[in-house]
N, C-alpha and C. Protein backbone atom coordinates (compact mmCIF):
# COMPACT_ATOMS: atom_id res chain seq x y z
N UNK A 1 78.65 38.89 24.33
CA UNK A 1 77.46 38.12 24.65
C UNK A 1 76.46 38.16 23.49
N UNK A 2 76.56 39.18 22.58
CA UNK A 2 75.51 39.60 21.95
C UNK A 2 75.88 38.27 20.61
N UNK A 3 77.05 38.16 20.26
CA UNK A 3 77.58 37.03 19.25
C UNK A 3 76.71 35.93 20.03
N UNK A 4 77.38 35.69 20.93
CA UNK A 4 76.85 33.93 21.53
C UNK A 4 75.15 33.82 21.54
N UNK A 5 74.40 34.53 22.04
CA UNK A 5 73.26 34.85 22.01
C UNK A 5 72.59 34.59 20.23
N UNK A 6 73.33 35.41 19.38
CA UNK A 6 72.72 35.40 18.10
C UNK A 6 72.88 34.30 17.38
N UNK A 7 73.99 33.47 17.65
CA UNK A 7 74.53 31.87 17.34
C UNK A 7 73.13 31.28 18.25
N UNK A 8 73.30 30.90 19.24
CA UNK A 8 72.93 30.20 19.45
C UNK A 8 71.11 30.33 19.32
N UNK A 9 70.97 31.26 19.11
CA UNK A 9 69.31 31.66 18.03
C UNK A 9 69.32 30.74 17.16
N UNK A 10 70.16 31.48 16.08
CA UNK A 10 70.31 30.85 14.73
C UNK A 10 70.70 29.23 14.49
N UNK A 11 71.67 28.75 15.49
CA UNK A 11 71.68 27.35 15.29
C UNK A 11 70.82 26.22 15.77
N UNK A 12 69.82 26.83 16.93
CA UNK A 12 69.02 26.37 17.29
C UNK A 12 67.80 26.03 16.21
N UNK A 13 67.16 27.17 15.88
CA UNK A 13 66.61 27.55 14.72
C UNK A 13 66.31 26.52 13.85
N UNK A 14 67.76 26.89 12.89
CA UNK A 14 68.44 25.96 12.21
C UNK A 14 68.14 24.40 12.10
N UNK A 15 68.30 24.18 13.25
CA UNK A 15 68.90 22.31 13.48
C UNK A 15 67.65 21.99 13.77
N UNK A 16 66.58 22.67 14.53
CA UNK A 16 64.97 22.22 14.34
C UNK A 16 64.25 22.44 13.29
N UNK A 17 64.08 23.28 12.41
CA UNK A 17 63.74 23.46 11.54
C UNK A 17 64.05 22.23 10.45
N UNK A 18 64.97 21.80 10.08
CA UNK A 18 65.79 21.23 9.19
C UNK A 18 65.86 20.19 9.59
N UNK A 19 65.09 19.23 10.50
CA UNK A 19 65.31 18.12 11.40
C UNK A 19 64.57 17.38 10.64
N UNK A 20 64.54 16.50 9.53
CA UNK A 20 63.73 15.57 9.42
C UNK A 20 64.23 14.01 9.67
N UNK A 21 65.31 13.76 10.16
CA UNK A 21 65.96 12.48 10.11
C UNK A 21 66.19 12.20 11.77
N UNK A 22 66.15 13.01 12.44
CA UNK A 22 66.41 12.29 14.07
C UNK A 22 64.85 12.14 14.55
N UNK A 23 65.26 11.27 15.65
CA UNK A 23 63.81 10.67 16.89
C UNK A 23 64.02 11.84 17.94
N UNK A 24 63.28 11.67 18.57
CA UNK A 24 63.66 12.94 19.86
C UNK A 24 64.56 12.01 20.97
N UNK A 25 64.79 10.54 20.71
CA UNK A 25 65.10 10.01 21.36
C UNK A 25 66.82 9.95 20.99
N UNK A 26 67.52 10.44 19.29
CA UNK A 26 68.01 10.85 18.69
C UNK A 26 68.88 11.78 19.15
N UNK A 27 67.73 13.17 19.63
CA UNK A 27 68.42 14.73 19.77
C UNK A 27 68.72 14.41 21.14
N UNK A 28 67.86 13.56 22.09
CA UNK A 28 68.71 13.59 23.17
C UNK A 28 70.05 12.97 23.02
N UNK A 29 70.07 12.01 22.76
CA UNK A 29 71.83 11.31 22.44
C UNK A 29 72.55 12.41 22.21
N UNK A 30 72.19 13.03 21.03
CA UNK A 30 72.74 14.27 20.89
C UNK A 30 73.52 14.66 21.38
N UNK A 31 72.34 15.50 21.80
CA UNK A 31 73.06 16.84 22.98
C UNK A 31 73.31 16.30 24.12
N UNK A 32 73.08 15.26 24.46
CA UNK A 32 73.75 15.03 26.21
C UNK A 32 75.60 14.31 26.06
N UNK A 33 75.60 13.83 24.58
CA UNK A 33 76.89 13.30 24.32
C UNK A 33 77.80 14.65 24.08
N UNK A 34 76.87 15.42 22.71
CA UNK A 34 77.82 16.58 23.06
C UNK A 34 78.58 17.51 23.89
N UNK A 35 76.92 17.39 25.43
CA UNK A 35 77.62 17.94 26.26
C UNK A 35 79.07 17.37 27.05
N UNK A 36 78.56 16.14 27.06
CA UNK A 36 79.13 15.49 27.73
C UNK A 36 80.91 15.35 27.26
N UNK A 37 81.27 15.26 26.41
CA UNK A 37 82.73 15.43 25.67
C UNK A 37 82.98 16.44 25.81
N UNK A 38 82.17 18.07 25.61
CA UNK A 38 82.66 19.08 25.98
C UNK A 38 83.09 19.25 27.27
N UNK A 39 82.15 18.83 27.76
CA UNK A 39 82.78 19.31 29.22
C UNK A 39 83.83 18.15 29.75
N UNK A 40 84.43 17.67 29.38
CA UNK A 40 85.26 16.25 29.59
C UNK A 40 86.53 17.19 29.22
N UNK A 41 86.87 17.41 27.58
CA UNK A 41 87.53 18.02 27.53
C UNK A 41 87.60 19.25 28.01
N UNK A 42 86.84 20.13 28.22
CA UNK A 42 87.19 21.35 28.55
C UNK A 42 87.73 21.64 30.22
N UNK A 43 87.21 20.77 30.77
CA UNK A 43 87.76 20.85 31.88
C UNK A 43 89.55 20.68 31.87
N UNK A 44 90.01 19.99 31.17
CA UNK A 44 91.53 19.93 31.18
C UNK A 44 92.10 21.17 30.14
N UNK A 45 91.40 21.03 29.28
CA UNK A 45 92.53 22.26 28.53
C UNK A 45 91.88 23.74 28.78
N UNK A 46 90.43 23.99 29.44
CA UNK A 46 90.29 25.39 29.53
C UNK A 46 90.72 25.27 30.78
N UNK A 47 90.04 24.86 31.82
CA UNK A 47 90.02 24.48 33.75
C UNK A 47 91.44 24.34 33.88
N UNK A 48 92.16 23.67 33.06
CA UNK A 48 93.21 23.13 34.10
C UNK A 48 94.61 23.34 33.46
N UNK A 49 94.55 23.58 31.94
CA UNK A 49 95.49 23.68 31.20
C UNK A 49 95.73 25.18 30.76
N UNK A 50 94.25 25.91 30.79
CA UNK A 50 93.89 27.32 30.57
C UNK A 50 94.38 27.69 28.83
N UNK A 51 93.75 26.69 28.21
CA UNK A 51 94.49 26.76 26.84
C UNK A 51 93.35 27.62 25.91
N UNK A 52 92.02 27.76 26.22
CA UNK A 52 91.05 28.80 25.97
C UNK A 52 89.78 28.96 26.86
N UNK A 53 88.93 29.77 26.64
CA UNK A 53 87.96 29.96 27.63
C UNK A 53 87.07 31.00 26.92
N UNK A 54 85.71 30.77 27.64
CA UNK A 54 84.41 31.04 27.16
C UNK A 54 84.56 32.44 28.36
N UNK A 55 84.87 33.86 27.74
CA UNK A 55 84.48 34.87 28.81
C UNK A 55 85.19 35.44 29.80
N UNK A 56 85.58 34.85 30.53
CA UNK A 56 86.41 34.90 31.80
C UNK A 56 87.43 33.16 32.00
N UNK A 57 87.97 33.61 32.52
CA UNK A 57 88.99 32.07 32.42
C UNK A 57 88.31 31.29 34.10
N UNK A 58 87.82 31.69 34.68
CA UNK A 58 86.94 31.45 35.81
C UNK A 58 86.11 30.78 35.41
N UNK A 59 85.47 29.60 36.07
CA UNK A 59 83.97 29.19 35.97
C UNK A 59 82.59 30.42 36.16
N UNK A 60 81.76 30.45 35.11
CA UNK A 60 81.30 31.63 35.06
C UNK A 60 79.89 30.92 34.71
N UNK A 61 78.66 31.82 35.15
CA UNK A 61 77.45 31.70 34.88
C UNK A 61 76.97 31.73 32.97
N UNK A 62 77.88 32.82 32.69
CA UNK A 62 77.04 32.95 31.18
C UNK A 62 78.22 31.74 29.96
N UNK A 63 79.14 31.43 30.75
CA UNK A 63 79.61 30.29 30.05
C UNK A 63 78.90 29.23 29.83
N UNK A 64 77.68 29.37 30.85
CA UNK A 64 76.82 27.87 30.85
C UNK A 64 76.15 27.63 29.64
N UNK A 65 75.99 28.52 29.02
CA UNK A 65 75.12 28.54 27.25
C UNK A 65 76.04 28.54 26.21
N UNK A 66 77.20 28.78 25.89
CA UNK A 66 78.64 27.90 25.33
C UNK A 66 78.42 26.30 25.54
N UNK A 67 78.36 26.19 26.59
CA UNK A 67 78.37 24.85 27.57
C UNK A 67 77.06 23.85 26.70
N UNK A 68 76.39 24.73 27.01
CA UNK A 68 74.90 23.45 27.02
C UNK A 68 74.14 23.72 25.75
N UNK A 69 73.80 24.87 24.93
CA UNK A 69 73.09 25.08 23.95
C UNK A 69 73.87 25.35 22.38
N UNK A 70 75.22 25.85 22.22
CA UNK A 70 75.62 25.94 21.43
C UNK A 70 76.19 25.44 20.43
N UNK A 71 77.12 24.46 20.82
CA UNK A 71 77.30 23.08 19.86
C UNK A 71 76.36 22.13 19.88
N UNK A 72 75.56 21.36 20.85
CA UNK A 72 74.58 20.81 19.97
C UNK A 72 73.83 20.52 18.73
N UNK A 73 73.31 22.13 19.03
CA UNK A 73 72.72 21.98 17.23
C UNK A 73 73.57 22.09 16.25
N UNK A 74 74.82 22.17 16.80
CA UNK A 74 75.36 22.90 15.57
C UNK A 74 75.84 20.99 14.76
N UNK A 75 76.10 19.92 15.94
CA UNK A 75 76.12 18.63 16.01
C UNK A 75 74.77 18.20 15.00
N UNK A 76 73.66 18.23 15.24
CA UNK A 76 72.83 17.92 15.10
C UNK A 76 72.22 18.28 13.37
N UNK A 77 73.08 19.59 12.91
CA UNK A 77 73.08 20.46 11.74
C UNK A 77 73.67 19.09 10.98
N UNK A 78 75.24 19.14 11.80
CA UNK A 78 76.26 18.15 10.78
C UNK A 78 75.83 16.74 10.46
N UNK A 79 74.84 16.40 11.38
CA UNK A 79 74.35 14.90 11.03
C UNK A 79 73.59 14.96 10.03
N UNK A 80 72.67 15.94 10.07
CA UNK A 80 71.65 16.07 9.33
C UNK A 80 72.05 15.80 7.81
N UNK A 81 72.98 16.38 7.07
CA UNK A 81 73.39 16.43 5.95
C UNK A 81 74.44 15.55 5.49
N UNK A 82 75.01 14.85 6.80
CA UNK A 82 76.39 13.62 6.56
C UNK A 82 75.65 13.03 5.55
N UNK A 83 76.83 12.33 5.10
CA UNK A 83 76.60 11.35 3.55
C UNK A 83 76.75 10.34 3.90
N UNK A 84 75.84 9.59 5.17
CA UNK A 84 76.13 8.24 5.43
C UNK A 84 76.50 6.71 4.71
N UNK A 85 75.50 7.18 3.37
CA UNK A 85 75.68 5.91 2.43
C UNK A 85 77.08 6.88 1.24
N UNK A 86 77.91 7.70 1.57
CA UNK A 86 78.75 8.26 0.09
C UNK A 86 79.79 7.40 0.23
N UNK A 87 80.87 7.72 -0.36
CA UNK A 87 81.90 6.96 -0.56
C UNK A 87 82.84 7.96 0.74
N UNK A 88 84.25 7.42 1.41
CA UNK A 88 84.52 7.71 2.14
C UNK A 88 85.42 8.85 1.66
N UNK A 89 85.33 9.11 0.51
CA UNK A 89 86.42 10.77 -0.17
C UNK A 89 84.77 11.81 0.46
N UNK A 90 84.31 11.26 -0.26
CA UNK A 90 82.92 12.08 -0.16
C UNK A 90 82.73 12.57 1.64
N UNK A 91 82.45 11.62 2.68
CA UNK A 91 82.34 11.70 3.79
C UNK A 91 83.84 12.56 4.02
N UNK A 92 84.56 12.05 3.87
CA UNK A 92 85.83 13.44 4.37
C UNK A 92 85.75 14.59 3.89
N UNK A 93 85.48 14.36 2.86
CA UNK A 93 85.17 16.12 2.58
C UNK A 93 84.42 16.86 3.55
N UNK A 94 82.90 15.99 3.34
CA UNK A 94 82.20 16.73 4.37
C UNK A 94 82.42 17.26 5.78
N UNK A 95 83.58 16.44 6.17
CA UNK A 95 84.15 16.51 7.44
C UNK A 95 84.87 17.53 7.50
N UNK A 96 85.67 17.69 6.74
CA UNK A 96 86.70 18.89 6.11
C UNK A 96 86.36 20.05 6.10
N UNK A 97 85.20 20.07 5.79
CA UNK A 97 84.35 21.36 5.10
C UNK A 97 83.75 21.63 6.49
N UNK A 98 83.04 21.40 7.34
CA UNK A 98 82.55 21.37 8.45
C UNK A 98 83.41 21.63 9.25
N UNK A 99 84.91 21.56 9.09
CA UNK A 99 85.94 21.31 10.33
C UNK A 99 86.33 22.97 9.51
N UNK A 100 86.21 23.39 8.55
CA UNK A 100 86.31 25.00 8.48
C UNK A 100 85.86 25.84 8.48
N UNK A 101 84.84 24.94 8.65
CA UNK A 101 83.42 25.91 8.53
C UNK A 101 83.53 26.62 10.47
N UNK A 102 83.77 25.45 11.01
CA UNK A 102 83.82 25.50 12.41
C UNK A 102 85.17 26.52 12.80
N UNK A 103 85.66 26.46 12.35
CA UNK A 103 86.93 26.96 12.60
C UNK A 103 87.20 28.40 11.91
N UNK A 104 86.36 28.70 10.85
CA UNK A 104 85.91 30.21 10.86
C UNK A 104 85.17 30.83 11.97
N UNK A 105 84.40 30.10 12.18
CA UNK A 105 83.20 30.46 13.25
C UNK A 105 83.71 30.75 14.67
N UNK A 106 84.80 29.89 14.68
CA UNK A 106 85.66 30.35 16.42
C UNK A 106 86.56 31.35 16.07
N UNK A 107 87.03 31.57 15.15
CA UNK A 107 87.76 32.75 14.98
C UNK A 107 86.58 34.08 15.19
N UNK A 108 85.62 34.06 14.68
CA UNK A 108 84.80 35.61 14.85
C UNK A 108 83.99 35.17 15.73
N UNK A 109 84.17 34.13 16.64
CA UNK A 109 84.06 34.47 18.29
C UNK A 109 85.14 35.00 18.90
N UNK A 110 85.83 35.11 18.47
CA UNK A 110 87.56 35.71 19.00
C UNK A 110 87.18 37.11 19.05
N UNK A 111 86.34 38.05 18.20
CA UNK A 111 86.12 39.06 18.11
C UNK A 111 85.89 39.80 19.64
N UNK A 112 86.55 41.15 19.55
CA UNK A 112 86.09 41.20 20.94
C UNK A 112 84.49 41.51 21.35
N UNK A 113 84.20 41.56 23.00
CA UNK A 113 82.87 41.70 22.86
C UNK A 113 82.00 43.27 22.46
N UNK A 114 81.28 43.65 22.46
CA UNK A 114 79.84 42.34 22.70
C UNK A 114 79.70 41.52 21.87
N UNK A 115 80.97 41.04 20.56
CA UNK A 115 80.35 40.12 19.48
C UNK A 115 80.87 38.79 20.36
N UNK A 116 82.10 38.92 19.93
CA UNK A 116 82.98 37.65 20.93
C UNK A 116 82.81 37.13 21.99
N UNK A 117 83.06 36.03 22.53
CA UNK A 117 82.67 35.73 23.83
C UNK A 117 83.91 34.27 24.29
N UNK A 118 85.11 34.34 22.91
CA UNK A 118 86.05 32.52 23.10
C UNK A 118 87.66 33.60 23.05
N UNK A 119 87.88 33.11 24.04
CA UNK A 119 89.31 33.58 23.84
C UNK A 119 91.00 32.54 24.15
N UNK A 120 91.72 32.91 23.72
CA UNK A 120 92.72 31.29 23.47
C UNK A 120 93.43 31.76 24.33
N UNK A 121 94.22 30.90 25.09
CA UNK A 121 95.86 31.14 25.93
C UNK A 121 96.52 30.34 25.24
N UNK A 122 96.85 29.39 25.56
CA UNK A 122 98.17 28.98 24.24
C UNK A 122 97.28 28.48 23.40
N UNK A 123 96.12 27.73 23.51
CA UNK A 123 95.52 27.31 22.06
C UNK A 123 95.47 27.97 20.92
N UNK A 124 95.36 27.51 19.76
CA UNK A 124 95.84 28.24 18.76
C UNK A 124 94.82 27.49 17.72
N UNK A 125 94.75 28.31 16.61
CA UNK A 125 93.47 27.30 15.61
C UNK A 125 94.07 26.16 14.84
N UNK A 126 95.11 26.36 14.68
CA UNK A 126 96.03 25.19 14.26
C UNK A 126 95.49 24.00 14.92
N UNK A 127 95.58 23.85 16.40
CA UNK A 127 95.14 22.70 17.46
C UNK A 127 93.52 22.62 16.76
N UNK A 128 92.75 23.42 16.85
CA UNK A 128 91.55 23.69 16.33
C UNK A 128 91.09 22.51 14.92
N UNK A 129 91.66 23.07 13.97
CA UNK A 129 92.23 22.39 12.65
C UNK A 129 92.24 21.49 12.95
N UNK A 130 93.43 20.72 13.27
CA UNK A 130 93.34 18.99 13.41
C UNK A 130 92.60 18.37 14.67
N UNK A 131 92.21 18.96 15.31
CA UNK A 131 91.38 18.45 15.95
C UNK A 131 89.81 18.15 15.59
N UNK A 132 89.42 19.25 14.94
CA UNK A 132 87.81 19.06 14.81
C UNK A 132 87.20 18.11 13.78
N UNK A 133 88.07 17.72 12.66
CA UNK A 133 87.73 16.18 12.13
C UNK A 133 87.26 15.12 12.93
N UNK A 134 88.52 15.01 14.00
CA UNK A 134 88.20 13.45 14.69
C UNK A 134 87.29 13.77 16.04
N UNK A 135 86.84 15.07 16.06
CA UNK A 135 85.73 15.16 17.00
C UNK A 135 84.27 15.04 16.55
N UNK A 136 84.26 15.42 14.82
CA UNK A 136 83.03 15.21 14.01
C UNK A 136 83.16 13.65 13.92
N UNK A 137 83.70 13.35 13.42
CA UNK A 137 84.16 11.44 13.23
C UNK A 137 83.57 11.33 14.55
N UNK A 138 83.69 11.13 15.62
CA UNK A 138 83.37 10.77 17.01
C UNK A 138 81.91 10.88 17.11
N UNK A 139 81.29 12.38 16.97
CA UNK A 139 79.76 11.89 16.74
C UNK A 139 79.09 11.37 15.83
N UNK A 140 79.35 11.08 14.32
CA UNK A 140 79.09 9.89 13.77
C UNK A 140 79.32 9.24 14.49
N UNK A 141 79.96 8.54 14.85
CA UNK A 141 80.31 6.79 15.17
C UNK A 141 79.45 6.52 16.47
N UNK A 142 79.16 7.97 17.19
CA UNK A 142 78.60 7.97 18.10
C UNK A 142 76.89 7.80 18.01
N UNK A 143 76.57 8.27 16.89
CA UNK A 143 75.58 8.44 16.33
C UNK A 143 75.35 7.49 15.36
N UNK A 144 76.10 6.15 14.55
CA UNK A 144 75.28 5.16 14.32
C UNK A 144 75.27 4.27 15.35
N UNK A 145 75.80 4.00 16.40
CA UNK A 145 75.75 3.45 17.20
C UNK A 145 74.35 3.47 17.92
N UNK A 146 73.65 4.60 18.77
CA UNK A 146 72.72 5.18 18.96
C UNK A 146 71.61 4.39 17.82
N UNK A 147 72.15 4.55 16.83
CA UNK A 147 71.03 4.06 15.88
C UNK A 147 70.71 2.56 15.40
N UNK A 148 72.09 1.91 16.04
CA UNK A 148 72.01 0.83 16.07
C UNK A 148 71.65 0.10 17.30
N UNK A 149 71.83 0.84 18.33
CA UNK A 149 71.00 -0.11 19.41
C UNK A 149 69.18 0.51 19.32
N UNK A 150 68.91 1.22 18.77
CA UNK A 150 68.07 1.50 18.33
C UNK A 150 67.16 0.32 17.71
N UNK A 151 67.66 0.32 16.63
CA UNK A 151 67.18 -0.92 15.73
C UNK A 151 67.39 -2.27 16.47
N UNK A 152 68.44 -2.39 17.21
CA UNK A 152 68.29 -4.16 18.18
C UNK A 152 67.41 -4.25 19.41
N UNK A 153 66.99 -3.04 19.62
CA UNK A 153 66.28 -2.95 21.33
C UNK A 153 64.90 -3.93 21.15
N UNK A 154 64.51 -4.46 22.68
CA UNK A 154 64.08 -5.35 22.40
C UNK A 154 63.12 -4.82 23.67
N UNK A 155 61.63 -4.91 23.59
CA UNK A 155 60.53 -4.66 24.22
C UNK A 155 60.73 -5.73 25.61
N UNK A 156 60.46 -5.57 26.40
CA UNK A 156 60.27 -6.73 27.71
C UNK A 156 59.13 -6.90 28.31
């Protein structure tokens, strides 16, 4: 608990501090999209597939801050610095780099507790790996979108 707790300090922190490019209308998209995919997926591969889990493999109270506060900012970090106008080698990288960056970071949640608090059943970081590109890709796309109905909205 003491890991999840100190993450989610620090990335909080972090992603406000360092915020000069979102609306608050922005961070909500955010975090309610983030939540919202997390818990989409997680319900099948932690709930139902039992392929990892936050704590206990049970629905659990202190899973709820995994759940709701922890990737967000960490979402909100990665926008911040995307290379929206780079060339698309450039944008993959960044994606790349972020997708190991992330994927260090779940490994020394693996740690046991009080640091750790994520533990795998058949998931494996491999799945991890190719997955977390096209989940960063997803909130971009999710996130100019947001910014584009943004810019078309129309007063009534």
């Amino acid at each position: 608990m003491i890991g999840l707790i100190l993450s989610i300090l620090v990335f909080n922190v972090l992603a406000f501090k360092t915020n000069k490019r979102f609306t608050t209308n922005q961070i909500v998209h955010i975090w309610m999209f983030t939540i919202a995919a997390q818990h989409i997926f997680d319900v099948f591969i932690n709930f139902k597939f039992r392929g990892y889990w936050y704590f206990t493999q049970e629905t659990d109270w202190q899973g709820i801050f995994a759940y709701t506060v922890l990737i967000p900012p960490v979402n909100m970090l990665f926008l911040t610095y995307y290379p929206f106008s780079g060339k698309l080698t450039k944008k993959a990288a960044y994606i790349l780099l972020w997708s190991v960056a992330v994927l260090l970071y779940e490994v020394v949640a693996l740690l046991p507790a009080p640091w750790g608090y994520f533990h795998y059943g058949w998931w494996t970081w491999w799945y991890s790996l190719l997955l977390n590109p096209l989940l960063f890709w997803m909130v971009v796309q999710y996130y100019r979108w947001v910014c584009k109905l943004e810019r078309d909205s129309k007063t009534i």
